[in-house]
Protein backbone atom coordinates (compact mmCIF):
# COMPACT_ATOMS: atom_id res chain seq x y z
CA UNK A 1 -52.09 -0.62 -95.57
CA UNK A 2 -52.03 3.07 -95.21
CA UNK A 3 -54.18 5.20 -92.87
CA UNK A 4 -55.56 6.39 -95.94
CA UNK A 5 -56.50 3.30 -97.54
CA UNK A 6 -57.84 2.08 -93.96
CA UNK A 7 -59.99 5.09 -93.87
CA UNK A 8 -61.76 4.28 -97.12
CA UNK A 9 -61.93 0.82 -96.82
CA UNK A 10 -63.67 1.56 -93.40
CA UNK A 11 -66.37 3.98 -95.41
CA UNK A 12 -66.40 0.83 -98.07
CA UNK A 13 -67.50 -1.02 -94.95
CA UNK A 14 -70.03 1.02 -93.58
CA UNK A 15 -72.15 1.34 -96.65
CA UNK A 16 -72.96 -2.36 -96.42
CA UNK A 17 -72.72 -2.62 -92.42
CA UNK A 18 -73.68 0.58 -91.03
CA UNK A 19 -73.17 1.15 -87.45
CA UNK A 20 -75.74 0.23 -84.79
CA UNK A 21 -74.86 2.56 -81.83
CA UNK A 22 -76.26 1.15 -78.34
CA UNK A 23 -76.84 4.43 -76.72
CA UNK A 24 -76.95 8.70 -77.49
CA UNK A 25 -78.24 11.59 -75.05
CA UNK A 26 -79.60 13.59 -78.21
CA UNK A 27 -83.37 14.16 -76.77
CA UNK A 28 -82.35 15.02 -72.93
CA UNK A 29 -79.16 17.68 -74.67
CA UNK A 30 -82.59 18.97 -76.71
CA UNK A 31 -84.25 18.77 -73.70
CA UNK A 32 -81.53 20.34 -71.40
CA UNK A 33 -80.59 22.98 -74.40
CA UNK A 34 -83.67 24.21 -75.44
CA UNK A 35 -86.40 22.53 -73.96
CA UNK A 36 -87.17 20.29 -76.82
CA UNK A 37 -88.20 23.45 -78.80
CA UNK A 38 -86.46 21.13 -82.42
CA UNK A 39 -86.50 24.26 -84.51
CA UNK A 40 -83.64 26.10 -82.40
CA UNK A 41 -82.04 22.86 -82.75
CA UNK A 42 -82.60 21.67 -86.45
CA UNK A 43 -80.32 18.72 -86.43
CA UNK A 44 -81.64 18.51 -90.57
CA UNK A 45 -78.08 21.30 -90.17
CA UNK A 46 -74.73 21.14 -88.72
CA UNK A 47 -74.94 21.87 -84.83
CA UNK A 48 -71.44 21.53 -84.14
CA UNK A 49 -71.09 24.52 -81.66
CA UNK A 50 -74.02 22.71 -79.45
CA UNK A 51 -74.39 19.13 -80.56
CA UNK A 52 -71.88 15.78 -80.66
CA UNK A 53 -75.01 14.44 -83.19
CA UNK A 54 -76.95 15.86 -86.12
CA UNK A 55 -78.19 13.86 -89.15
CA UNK A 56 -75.28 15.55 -91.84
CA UNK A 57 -72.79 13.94 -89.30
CA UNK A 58 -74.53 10.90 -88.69
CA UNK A 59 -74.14 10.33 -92.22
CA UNK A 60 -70.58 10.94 -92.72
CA UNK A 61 -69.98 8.43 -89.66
CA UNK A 62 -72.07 4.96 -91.10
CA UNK A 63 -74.76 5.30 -88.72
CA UNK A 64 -77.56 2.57 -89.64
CA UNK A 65 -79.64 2.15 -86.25
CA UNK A 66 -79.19 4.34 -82.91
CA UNK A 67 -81.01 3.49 -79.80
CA UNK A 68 -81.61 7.29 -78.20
CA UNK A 69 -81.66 7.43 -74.36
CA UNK A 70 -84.78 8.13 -73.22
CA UNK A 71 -83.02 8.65 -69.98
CA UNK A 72 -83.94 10.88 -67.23
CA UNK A 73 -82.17 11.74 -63.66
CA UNK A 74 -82.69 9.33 -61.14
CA UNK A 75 -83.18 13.05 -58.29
CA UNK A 76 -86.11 13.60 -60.41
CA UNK A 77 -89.56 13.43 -58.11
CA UNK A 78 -91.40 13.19 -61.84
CA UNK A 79 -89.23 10.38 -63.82
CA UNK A 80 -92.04 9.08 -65.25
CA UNK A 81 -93.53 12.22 -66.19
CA UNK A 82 -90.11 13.47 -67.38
CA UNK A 83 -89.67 9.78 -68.99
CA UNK A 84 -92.77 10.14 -71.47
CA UNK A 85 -91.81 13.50 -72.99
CA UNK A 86 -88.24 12.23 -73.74
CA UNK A 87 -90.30 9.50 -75.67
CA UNK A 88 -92.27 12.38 -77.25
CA UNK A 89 -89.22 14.38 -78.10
CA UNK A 90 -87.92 10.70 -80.37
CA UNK A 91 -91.31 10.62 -81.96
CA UNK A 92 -91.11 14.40 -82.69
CA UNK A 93 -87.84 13.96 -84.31
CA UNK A 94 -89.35 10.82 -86.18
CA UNK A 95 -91.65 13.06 -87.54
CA UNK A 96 -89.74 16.13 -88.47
CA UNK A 97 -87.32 13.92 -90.25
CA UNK A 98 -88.79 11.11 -91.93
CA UNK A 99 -86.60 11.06 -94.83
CA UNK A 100 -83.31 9.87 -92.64
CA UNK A 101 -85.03 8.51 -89.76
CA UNK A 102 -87.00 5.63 -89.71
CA UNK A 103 -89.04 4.72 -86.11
CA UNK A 104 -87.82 0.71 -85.52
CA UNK A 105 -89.15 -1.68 -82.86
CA UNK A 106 -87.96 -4.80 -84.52
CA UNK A 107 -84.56 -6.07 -85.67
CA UNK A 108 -86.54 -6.89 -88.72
CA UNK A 109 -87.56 -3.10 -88.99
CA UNK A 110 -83.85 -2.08 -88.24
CA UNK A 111 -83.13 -4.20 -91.36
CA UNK A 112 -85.70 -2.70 -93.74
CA UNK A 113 -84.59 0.81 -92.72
CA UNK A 114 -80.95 0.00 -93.92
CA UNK A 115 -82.91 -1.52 -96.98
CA UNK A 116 -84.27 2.35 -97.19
CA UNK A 117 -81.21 4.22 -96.85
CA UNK A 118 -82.53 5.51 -93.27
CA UNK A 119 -81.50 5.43 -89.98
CA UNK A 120 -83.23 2.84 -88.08
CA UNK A 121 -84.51 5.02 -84.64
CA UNK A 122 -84.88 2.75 -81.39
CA UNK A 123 -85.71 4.07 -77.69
CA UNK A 124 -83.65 3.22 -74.69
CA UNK A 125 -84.65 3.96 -71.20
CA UNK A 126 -81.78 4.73 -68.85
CA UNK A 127 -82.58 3.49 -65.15
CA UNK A 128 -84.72 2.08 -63.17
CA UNK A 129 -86.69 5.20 -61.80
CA UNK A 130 -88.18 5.27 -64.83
CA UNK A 131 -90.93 3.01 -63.63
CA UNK A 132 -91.40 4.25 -60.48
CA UNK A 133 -91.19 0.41 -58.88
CA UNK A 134 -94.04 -0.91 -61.47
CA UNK A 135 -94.44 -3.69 -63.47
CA UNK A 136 -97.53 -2.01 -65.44
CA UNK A 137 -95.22 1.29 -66.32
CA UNK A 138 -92.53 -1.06 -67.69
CA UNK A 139 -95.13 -2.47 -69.87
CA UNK A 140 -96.36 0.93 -70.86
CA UNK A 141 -93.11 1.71 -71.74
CA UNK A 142 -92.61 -1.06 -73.89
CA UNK A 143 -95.92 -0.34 -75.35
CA UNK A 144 -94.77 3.72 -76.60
CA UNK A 145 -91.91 1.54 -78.36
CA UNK A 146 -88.89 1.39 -75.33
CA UNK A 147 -86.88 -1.88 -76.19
CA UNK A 148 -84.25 -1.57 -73.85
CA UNK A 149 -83.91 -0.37 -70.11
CA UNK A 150 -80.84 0.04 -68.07
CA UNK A 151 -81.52 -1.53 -64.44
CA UNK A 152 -79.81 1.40 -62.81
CA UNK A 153 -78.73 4.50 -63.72
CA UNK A 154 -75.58 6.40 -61.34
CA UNK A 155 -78.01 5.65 -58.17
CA UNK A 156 -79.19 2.43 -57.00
CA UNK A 157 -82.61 1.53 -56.99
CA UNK A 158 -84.77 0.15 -54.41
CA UNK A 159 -84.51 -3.80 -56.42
CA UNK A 160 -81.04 -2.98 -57.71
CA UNK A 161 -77.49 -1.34 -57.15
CA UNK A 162 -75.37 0.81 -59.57
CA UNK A 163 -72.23 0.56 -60.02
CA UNK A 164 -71.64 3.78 -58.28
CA UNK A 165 -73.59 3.73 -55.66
CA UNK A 166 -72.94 2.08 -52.19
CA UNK A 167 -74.69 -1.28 -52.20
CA UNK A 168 -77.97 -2.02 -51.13
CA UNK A 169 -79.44 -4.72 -51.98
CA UNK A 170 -76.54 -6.88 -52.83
CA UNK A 171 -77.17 -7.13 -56.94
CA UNK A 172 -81.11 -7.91 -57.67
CA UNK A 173 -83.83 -8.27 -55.29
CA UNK A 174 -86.62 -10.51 -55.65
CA UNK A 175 -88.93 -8.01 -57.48
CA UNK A 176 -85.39 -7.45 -59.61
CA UNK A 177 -85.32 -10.51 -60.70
CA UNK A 178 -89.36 -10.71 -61.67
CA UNK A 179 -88.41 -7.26 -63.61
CA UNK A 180 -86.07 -9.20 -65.34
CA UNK A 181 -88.16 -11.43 -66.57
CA UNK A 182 -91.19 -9.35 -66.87
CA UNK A 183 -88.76 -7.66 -69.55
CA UNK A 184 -87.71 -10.88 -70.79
CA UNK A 185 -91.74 -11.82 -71.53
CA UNK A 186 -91.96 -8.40 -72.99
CA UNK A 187 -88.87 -8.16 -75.61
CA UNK A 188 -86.85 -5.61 -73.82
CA UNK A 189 -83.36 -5.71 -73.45
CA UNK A 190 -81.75 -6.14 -70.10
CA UNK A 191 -78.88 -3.23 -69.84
CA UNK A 192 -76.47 -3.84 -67.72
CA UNK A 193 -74.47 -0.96 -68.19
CA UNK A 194 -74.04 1.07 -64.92
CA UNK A 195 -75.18 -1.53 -62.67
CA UNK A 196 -73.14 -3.16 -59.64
CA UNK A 197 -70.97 -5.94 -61.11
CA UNK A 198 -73.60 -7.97 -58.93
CA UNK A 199 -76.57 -6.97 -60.32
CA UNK A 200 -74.88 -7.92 -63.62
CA UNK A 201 -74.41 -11.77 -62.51
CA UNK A 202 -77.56 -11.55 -60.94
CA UNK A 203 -79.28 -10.78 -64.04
CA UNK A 204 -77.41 -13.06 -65.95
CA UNK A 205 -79.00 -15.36 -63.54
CA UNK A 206 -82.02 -14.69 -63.95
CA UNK A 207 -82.51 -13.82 -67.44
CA UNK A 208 -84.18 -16.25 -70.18
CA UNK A 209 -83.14 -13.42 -72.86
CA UNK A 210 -79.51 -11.95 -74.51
CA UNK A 211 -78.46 -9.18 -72.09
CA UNK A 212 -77.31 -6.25 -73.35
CA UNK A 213 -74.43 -3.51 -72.34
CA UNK A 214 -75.20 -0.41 -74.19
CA UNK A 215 -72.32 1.90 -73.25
CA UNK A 216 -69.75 -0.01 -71.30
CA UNK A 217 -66.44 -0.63 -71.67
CA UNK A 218 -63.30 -3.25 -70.27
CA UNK A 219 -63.05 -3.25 -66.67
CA UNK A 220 -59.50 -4.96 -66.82
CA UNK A 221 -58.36 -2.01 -69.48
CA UNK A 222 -59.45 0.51 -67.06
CA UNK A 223 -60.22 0.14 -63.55
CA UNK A 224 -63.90 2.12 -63.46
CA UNK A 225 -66.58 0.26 -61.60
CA UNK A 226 -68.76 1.49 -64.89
CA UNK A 227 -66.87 -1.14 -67.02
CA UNK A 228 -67.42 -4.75 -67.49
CA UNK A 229 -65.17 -7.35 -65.49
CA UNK A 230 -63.53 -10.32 -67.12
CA UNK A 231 -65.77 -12.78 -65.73
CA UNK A 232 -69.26 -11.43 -66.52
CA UNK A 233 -68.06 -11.09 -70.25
CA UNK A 234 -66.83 -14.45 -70.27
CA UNK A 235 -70.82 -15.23 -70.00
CA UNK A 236 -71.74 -13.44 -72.89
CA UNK A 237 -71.57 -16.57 -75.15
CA UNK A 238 -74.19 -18.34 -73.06
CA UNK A 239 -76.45 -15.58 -72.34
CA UNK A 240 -75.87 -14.64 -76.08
CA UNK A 241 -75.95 -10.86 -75.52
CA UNK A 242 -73.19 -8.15 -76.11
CA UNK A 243 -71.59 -5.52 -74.51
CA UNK A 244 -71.53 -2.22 -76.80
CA UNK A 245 -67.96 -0.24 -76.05
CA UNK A 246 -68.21 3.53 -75.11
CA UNK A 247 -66.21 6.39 -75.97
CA UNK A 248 -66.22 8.42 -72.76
CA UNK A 249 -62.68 9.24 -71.77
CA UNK A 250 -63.28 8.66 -68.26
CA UNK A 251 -64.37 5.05 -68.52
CA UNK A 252 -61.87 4.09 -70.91
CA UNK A 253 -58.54 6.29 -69.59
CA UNK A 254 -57.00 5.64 -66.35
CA UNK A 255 -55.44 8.77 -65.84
CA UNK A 256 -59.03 10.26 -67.00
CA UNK A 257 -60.07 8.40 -64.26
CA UNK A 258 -58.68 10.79 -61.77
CA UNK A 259 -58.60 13.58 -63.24
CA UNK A 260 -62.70 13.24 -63.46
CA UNK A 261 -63.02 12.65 -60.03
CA UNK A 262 -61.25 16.04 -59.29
CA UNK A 263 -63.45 17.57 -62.25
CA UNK A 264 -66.21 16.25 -60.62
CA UNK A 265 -65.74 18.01 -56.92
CA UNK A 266 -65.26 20.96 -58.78
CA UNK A 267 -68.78 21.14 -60.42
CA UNK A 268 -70.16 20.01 -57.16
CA UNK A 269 -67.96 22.80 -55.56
CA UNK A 270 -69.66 24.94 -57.67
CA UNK A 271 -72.91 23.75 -57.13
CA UNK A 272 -73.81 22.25 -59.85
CA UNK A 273 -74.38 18.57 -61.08
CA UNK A 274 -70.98 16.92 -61.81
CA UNK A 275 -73.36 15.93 -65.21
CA UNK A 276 -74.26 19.01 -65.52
CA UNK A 277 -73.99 19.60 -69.61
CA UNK A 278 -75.75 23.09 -70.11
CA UNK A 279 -74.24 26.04 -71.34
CA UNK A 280 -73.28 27.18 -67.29
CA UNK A 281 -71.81 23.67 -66.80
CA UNK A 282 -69.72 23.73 -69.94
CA UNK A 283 -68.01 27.23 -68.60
CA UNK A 284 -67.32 25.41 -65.44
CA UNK A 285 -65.93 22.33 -66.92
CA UNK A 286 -63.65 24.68 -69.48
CA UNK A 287 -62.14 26.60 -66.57
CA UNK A 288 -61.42 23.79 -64.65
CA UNK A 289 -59.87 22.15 -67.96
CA UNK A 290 -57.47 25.53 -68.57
CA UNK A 291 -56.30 25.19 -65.22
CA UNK A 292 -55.74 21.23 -65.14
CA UNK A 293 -55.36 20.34 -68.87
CA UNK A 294 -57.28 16.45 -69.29
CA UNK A 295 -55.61 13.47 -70.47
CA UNK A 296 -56.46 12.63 -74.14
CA UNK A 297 -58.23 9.69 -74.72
CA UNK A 298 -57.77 8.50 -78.89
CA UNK A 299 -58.99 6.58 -80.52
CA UNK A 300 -56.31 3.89 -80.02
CA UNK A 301 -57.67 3.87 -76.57
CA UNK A 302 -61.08 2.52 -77.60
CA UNK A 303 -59.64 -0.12 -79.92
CA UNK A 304 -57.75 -0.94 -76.85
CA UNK A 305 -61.09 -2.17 -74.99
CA UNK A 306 -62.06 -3.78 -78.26
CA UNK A 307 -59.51 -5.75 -78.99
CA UNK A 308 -59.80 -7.14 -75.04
CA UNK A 309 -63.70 -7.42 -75.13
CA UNK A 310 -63.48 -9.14 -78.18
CA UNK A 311 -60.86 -11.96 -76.96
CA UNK A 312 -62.59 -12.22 -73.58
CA UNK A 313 -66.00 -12.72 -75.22
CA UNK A 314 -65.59 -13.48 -78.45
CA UNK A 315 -66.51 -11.18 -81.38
CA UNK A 316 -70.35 -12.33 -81.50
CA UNK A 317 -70.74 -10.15 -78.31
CA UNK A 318 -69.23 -7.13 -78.45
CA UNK A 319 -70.83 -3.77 -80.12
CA UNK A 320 -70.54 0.08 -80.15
CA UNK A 321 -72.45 2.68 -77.80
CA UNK A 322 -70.72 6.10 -78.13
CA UNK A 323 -72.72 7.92 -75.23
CA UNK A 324 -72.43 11.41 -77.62
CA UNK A 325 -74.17 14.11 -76.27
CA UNK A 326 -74.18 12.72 -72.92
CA UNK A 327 -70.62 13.12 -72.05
CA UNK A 328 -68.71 16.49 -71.42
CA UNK A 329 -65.67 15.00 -73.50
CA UNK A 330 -64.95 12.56 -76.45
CA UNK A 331 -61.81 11.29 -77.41
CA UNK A 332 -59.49 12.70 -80.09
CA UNK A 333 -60.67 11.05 -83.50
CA UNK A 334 -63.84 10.25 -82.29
CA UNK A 335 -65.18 13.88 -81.28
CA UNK A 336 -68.95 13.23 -82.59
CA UNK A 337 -70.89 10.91 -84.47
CA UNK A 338 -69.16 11.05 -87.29
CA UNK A 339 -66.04 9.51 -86.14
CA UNK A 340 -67.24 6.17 -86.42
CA UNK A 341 -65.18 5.12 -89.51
CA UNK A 342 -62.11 6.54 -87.71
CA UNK A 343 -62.76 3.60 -85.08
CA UNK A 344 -63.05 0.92 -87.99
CA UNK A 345 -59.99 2.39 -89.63
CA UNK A 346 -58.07 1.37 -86.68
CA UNK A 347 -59.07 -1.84 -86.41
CA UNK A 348 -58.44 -2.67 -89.63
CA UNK A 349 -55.02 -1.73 -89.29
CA UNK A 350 -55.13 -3.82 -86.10
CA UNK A 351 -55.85 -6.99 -88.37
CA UNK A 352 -59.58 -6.98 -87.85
CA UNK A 353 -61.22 -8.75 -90.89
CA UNK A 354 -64.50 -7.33 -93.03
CA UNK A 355 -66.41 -10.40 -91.08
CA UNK A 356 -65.45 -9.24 -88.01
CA UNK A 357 -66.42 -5.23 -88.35
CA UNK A 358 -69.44 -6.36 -89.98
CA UNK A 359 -70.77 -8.11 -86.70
CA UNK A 360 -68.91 -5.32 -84.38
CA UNK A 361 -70.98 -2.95 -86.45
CA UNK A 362 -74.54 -4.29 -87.43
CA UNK A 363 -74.70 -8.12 -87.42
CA UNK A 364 -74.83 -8.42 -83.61
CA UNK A 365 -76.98 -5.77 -82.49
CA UNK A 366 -79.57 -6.88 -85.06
CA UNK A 367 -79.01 -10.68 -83.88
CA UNK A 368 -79.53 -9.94 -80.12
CA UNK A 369 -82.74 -7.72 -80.64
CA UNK A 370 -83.91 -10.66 -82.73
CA UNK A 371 -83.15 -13.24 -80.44
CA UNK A 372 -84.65 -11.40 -77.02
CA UNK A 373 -88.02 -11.21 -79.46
CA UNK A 374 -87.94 -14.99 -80.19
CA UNK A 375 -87.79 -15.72 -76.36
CA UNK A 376 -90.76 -12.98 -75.88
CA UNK A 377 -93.08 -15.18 -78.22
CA UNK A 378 -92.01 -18.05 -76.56
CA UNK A 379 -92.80 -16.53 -72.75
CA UNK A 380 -95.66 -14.69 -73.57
CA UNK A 381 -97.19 -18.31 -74.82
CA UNK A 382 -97.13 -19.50 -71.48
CA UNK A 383 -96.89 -16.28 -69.19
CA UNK A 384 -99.13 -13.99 -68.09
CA UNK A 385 -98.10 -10.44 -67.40
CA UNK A 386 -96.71 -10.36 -63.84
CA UNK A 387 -99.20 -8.04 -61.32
CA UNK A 388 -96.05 -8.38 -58.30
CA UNK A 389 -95.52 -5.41 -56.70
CA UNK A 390 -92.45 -4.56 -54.89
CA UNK A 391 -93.63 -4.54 -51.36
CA UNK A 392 -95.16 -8.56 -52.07
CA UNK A 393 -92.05 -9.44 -53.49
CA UNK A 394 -89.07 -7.20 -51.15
CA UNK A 395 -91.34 -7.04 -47.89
C-alpha cells in the first residue's frame, strides 16, 4: 500500500472512528497565554503561531472526544481555586463553540456527539492537589463534570508518589486507597499516568473500576519512569482499563531522554520552570535548542510504543493521549492535533487491521468510561459517600 493510499484510508477511518484523545493542556496554554481572555485566542481560527490545538485542526486530525486537562501546578498554594476556573475556562469554550463542541459526561453522550458531527468535550483533572486532601472536593469535582483524575501530578502527594518524585509513601496510603474507591463509587477514572510504578499496582489493587493511563507511554521502549512497565500493563485485561500512548518526545525517545534533562537545568538555570511554556520560556527553550539541536522523535517512534503496548496488553487496552499544548515539543508528523491520521497511516502500513484502529481510536475509550459508570451504579447501591479524612486514615 502506498503512503498515499495509507493516508486516505486512515481519513476513511476516522470518519467512522474518530479519535478519543486521553489528555490536552488547551485551557491552562489559554490560561498561561492570555489569561483565559478566548477572544485573543479564538480557536473558531487557525492559532498555529501560539497553539498545538484549534477546532480547524482538530478537524483535519479525526478528533471525536478529547478529555482537556483541567490540570493545575502542584507549587500552587490555591489548586483548588486555580482548579475551578480551568473548569470554567472548558465550559466557556463549550459555550463559545457549540456548533463543534459538545459538553460529555457519559460514554453514552460521547456517542451521541459523534452521532452530531461534534466533538465530544470531557474534563480531566491532573493531580492530586487538586483536592486539597478531601474526599468532599473530589466529589465536587465530579459534580462540575471532572471524570477523570490523575493521582499525582510531577510531585508526590501526601497519599501518593509520582513517578518523579522521591518516594514517600511507598505507592498508596490508606486514605489513597479510600480515594480510589471513593472515585470508583463516583464514576471517575483512576489515572495512573505520572504516578510511581507503585502507586500504579497499588491502585490496581485497590480499584473495583477500569483504570485509566491518559498520556503514558512503554516503559520497556524507553526507559522514563513516566512510562508504563511491562508488568502493570500485563494487568490491563483484568482491571479492564487502557493506557492512552503520548506523543511527547521525551517520554518516548531515549536520546530525548537526556537531552531533556540538560534542557531542563537550563530553564531552571535560568530561573524559570523547566515547564515553563510562555512566550519567555519558549525563547529559552529555542536558544538552548540552537545551541544543542534535539533528537527527532517521528512518528515511527510512537507506533513503536504501540505496537509493544498493544502485544503486552492486548489491543482492548491501549488508546491515544497526545499531551498537545502541554509539551514544549511534538514529534515530526505529529506536530499538532491534526496529525492524528498520520499516526493511523503508519499503522496501517504496519499491518494494523480497520478492527484494530477502530478500538485504538474510539471503541475503547468509550468502553472503559462505560464500564467505570456500570461499577458506580453498582457501588453507589450499597455505599455511602466516604466522610475519611486523611489524618483518620494516615495518622
Amino acid at each position: 500500500m502506498s503512503a498515499v493510499g495509507s493516508l486516505e484510508r486512515a481519513r476513511e477511518l476516522l470518519r467512522e472512528f474518530p479519535v478519543v484523545d486521553g489528555h490536552n493542556d488547551l485551557p491552562w496554554a489559554l490560561r498561561e497565554q492570555v489569561r483565559y481572555d478566548l477572544g485573543a485566542r479564538d480557536i473558531a481560527t487557525g492559532q498555529s503561531a501560539h497553539l498545538h490545538t484549534d477546532i480547524p485542526r482538530l478537524r483535519e486530525g479525526g478528533v471525536g472526544a478529547q478529555y482537556w486537562s483541567v490540570y493545575v501546578r502542584s507549587d500552587l498554594p490555591d489548586a483548588v481555586p486555580a482548579t475551578l476556573e480551568q473548569i470554567d475556562c472548558v465550559r466557556q469554550l463549550l459555550e463559545r463553540y457549540p456548533a463543534d463542541l459538545a459538553p460529555a459526561l457519559t460514554a453514552a453522550d460521547m456517542e451521541a456527539a459523534r452521532a452530531e458531527g461534534r466533538i465530544a468535550s470531557l474534563m480531566g483533572a491532573e493531580g492530586g492537589h487538586s483536592i486539597a486532601n478531601s474526599l468532599g472536593t473530589l466529589r465536587g469535582l465530579y459534580a462540575l463534570g471532572v471524570r477523570y483524575m490523575t493521582l499525582t501530578h510531577n510531585d508526590n502527594v501526601a497519599w501518593a508518589d509520582s513517578a518523579t518524585d522521591e518516594p514517600a509513601v511507598g505507592g498508596l496510603s490508606a486514605f489513597g486507597r479510600e480515594v480510589v474507591r471513593e472515585m470508583n463509587r463516583l464514576g471517575m477514572l483512576v489515572d495512573l499516568s505520572h504516578v510511581a510504578a507503585t502507586t500504579m499496582r497499588d491502585a490496581l489493587d485497590a480499584s473495583s473500576a477500569p483504570v485509566i493511563f491518559s498520556h503514558s507511554s512503554a516503559r520497556t521502549v524507553c526507559d522514563h519512569p513516566r512510562n508504563v512497565p511491562d508488568d502493570v500493563l500485563e494487568r490491563l485485561p483484568a482491571n479492564g482499563g487502557m493506557a492512552m500512548v503520548t506523543f511527547v518526545p521525551k517520554f518516548v525517545l531515549q536520546a530525548a531522554v537526556d537531552w531533556t534533562a540538560a534542557a531542563d537545568e537550563n530553564m531552571r538555570a535560568h530561573g524559570l520552570h523547566h515547564l515553563d511554556t510562555t512566550e519567555e520560556g519558549m525563547k529559552v527553550h529555542r536558544a538552548f535548542e540552537e545551541a544543542h539541536p534535539r533528537p527527532v522523535a517521528t512518528v515511527a517512534t510512537v507506533a513503536d510504543h504501540l505496537d509493544h503496548m498493544r502485544e503486552v496488553a492486548g489491543v482492548d487496552h491501549i488508546g491515544i493521549g497526545g499531551d498537545y499544548d502541554g509539551t514544549a515539543f511534538t514529534p515530526d508528523g505529529l506536530s499538532d492535533v491534526s496529525g492524528y491520521p498520520n499516526l493511523l497511516a503508519e499503522l496501517l502500513e504496519r499491518g494494523w487491521s480497520k478492527s484494530d484502529l477502530a478500538k485504538l481510536t474510539w471503541q475503547n475509550a468509550v468502553r472503559v468510561l462505560g464500564a467505570a459508570e456500570d461499577v458506580a451504579r453498582g457501588l453507589r447501591a450499597t455505599r455511602a459517600p466516604s466522610h475519611a479524612t486523611i489524618g483518620e486514615l494516615d495518622g
